[in-house]
N, C-alpha and C. Protein backbone atom coordinates (compact mmCIF):
# COMPACT_ATOMS: atom_id res chain seq x y z
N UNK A 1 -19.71 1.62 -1.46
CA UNK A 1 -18.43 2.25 -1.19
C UNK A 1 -18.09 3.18 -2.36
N UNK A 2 -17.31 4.00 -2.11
CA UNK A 2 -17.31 5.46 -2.98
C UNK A 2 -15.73 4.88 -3.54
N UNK A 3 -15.58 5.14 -4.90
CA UNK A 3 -14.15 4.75 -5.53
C UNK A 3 -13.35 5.99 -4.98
N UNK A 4 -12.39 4.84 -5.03
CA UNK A 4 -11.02 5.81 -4.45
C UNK A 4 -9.89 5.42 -5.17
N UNK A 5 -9.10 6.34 -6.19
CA UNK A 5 -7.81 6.33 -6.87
C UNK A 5 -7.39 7.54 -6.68
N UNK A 6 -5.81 6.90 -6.07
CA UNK A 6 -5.08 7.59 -5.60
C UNK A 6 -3.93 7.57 -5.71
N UNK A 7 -2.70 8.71 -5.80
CA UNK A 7 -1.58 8.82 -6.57
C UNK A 7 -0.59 9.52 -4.66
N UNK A 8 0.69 8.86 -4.90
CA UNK A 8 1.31 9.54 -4.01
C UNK A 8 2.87 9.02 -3.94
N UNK A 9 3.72 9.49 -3.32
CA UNK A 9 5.09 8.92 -3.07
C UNK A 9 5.70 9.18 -1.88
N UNK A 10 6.31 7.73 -1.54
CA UNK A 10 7.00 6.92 -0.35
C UNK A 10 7.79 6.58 -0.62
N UNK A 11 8.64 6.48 0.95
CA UNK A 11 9.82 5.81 0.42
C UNK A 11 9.91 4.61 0.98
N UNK A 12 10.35 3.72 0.44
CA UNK A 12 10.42 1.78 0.47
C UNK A 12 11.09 1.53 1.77
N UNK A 13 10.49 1.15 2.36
CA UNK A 13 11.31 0.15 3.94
C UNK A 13 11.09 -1.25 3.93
N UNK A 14 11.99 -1.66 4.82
CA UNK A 14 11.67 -3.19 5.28
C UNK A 14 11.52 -3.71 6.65
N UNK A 15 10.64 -4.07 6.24
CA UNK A 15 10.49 -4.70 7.89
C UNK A 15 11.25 -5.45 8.48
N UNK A 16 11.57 -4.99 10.30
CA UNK A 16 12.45 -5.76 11.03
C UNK A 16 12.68 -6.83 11.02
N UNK A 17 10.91 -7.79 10.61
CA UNK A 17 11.26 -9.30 11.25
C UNK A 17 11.93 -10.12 10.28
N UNK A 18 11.86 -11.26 10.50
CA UNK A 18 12.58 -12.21 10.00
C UNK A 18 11.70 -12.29 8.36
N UNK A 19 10.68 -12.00 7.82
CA UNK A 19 10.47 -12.15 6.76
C UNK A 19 11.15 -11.44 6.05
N UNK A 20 11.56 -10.38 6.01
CA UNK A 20 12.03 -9.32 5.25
C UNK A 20 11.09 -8.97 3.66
N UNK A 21 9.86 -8.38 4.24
CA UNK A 21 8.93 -8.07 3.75
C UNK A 21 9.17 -6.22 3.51
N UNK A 22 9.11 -6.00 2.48
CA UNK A 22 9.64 -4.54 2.00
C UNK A 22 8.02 -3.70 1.68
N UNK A 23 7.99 -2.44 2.10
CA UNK A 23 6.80 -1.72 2.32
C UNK A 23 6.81 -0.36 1.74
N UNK A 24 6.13 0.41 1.48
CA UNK A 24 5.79 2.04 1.36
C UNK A 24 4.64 2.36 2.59
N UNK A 25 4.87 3.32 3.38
CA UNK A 25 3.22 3.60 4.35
C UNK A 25 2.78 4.62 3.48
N UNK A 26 1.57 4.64 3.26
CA UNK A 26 0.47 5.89 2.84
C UNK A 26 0.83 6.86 3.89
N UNK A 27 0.67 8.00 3.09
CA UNK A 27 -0.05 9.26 3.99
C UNK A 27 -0.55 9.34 4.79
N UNK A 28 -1.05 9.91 5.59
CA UNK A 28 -2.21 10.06 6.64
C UNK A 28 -2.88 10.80 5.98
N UNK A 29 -3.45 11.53 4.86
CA UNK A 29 -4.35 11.99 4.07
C UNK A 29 -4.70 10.78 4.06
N UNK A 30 -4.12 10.18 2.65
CA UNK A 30 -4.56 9.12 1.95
C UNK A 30 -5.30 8.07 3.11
N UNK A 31 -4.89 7.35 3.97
CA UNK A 31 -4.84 6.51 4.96
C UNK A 31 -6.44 6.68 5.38
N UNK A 32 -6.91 8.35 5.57
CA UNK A 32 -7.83 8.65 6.27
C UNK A 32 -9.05 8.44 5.03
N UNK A 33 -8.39 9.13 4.45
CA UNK A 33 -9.55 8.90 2.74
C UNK A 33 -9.60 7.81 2.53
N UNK A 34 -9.41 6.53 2.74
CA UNK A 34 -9.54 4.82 2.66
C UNK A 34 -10.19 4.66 3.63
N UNK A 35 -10.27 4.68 4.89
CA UNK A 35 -10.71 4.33 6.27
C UNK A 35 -12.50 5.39 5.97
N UNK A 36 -12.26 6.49 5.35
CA UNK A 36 -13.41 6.79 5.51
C UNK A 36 -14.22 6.27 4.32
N UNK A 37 -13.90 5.66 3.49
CA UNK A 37 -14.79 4.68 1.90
C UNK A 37 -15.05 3.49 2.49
N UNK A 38 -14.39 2.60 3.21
CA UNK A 38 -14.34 1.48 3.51
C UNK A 38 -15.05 1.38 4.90
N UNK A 39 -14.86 2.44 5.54
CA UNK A 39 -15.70 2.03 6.67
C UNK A 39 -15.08 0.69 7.86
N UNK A 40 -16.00 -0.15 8.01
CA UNK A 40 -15.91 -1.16 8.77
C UNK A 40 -15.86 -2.38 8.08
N UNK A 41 -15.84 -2.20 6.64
CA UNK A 41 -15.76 -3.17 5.24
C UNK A 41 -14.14 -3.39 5.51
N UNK A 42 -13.86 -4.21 6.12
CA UNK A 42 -12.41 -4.67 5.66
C UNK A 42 -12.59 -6.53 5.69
N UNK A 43 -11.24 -6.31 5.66
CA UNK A 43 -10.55 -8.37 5.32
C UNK A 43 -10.24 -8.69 6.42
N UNK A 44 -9.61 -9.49 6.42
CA UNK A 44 -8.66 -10.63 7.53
C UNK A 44 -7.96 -9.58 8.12
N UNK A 45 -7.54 -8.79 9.48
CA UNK A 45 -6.25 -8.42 9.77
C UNK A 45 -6.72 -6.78 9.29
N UNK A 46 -8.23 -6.41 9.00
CA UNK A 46 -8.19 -5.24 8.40
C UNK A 46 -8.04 -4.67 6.93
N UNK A 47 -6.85 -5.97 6.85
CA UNK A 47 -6.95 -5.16 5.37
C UNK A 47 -7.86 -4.77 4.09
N UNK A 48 -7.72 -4.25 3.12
CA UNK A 48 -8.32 -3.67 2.42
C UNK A 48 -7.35 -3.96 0.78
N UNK A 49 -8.16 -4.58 -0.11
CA UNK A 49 -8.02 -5.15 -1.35
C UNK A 49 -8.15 -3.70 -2.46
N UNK A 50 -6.69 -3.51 -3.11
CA UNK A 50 -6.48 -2.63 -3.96
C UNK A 50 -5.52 -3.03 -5.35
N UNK A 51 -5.96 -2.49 -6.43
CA UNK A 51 -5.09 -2.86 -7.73
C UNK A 51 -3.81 -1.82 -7.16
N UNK A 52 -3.13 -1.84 -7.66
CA UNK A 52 -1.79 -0.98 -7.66
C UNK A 52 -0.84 -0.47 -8.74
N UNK A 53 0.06 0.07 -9.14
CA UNK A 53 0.68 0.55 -10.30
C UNK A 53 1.83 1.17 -9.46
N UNK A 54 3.25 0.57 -9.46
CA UNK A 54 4.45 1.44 -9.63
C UNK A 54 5.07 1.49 -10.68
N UNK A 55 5.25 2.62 -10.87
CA UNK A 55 6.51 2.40 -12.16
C UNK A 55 5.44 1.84 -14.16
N UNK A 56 5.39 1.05 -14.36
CA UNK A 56 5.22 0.42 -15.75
C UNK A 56 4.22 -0.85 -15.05
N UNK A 57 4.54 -1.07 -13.59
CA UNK A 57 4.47 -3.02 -13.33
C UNK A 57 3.39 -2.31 -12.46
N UNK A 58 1.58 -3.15 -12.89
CA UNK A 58 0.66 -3.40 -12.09
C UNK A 58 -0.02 -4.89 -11.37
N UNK A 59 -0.62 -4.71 -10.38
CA UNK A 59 -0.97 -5.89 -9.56
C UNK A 59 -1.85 -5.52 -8.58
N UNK A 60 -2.44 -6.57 -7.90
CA UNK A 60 -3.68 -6.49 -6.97
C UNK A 60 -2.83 -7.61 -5.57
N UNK A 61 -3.25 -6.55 -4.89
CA UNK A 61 -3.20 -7.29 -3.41
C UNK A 61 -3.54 -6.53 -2.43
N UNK A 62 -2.95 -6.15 -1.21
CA UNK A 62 -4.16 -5.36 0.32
C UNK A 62 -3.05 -4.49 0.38
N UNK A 63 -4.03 -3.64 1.05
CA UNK A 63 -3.27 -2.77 2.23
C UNK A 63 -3.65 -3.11 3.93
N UNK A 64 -2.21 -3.27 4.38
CA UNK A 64 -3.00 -3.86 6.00
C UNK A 64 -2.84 -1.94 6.60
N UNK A 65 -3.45 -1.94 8.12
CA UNK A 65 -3.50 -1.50 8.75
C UNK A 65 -2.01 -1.58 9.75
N UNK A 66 -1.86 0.20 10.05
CA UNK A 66 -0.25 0.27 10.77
C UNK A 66 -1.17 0.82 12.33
N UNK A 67 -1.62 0.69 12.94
CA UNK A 67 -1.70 1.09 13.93
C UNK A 67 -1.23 1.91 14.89
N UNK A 68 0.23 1.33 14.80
CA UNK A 68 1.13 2.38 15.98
C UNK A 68 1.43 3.69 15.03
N UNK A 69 1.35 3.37 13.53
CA UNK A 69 1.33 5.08 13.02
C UNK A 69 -0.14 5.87 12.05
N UNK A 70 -1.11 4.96 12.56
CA UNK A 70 -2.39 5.62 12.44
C UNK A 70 -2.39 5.61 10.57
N UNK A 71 -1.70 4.65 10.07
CA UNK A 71 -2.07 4.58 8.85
C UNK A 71 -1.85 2.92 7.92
N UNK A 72 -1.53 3.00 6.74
CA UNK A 72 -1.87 1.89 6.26
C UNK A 72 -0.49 1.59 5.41
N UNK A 73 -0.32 0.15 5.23
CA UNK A 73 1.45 -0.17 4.55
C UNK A 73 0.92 -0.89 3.67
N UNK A 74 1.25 -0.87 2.40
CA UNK A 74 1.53 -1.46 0.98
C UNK A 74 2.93 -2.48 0.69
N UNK A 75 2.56 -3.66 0.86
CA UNK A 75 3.75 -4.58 0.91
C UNK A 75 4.23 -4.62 -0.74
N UNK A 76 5.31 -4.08 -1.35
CA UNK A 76 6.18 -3.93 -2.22
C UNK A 76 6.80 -5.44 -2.87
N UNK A 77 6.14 -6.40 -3.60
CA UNK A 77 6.83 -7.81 -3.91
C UNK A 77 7.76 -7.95 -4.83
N UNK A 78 9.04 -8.57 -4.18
CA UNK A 78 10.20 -8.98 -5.00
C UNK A 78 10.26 -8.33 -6.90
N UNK A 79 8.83 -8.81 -7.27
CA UNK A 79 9.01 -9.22 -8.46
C UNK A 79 9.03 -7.58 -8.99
N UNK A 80 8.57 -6.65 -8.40
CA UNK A 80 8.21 -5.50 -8.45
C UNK A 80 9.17 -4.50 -8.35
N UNK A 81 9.96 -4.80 -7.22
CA UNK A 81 11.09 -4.01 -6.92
C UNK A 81 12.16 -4.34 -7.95
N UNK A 82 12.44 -5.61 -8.54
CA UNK A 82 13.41 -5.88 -9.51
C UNK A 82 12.79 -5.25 -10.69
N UNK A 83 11.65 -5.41 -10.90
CA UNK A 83 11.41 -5.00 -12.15
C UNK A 83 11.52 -3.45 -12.01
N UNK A 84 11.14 -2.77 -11.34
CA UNK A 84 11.07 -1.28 -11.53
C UNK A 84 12.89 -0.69 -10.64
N UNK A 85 13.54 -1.95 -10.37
CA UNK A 85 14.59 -1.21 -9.69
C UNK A 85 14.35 -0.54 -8.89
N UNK A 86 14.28 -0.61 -8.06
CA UNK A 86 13.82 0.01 -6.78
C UNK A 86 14.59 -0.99 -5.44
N UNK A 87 14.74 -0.26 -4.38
CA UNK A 87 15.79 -0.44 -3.06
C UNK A 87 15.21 0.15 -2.09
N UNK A 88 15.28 -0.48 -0.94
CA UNK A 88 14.94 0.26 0.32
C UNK A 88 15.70 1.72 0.53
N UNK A 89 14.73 2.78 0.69
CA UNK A 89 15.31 4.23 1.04
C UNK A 89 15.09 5.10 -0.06
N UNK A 90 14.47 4.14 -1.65
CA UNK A 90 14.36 5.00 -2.90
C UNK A 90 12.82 5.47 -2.41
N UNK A 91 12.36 6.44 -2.96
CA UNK A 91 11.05 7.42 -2.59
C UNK A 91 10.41 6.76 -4.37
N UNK A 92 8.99 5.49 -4.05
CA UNK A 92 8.38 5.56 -5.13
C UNK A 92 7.05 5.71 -5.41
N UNK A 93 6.97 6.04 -6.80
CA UNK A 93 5.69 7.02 -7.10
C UNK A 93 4.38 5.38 -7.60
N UNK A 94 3.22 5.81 -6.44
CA UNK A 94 2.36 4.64 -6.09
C UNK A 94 1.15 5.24 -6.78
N UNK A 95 0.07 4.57 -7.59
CA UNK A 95 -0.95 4.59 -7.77
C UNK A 95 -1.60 3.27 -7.48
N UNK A 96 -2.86 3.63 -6.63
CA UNK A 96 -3.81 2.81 -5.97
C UNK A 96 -5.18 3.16 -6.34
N UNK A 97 -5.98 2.08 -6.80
CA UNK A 97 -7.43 1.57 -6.72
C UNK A 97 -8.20 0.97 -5.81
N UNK A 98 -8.83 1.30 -4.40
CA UNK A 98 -9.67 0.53 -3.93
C UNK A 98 -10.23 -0.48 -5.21
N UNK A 99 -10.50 -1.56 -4.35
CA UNK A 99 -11.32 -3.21 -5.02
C UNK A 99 -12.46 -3.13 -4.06
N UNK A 100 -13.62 -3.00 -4.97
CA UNK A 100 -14.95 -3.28 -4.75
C UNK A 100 -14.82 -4.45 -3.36
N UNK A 101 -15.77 -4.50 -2.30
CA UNK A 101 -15.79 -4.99 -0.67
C UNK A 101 -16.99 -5.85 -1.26
């Protein structure tokens, strides 16, 4: 698989359901440039294992697959959003590392 780091900005949503699980979606650039490194190499559910960086605060976890919008969502954790201050509707600046498959 070909490394992929990548820089971009979204703005933070939350999801409808009852978890209230808070997100950024990739690009559809970006989205397509992952799908084409990774191939048919994914996880559980699709996803795809990446380090991450917002703000000062880094961490490793997936990107799943959005289907109904042909791209990929970055789940945003508690500890992350407090620390960098951040709210649903703020636009934040994401750097991503594919993790070796």
């Amino acid at each position: 698989m070909t490394a992929v780091d990548v820089e971009f900005d979204a703005e933070l949503w939350l999801w409808t359901g009852d978890a209230g699980w808070h997100f950024v979606s990739l690009p559809e650039d970006v989205a397509d440039d992952i799908r084409d490194c990774v191939g048919g190499a994914t996880r559980g559910f699709g996803s795809v294992k990446v380090h991450v960086q917002v703000g000062e605060t880094r961490w490793d976890t997936s990107l799943f697959p959005d289907s109904k919008n042909g791209t990929y969502v970055l789940p945003i954790k508690k500890q992350v959003r407090q620390r960098e201050d951040i709210v649903v509707g703020d636009v934040v600046h994401v750097r991503l590392e594919l993790v070796d498959h």
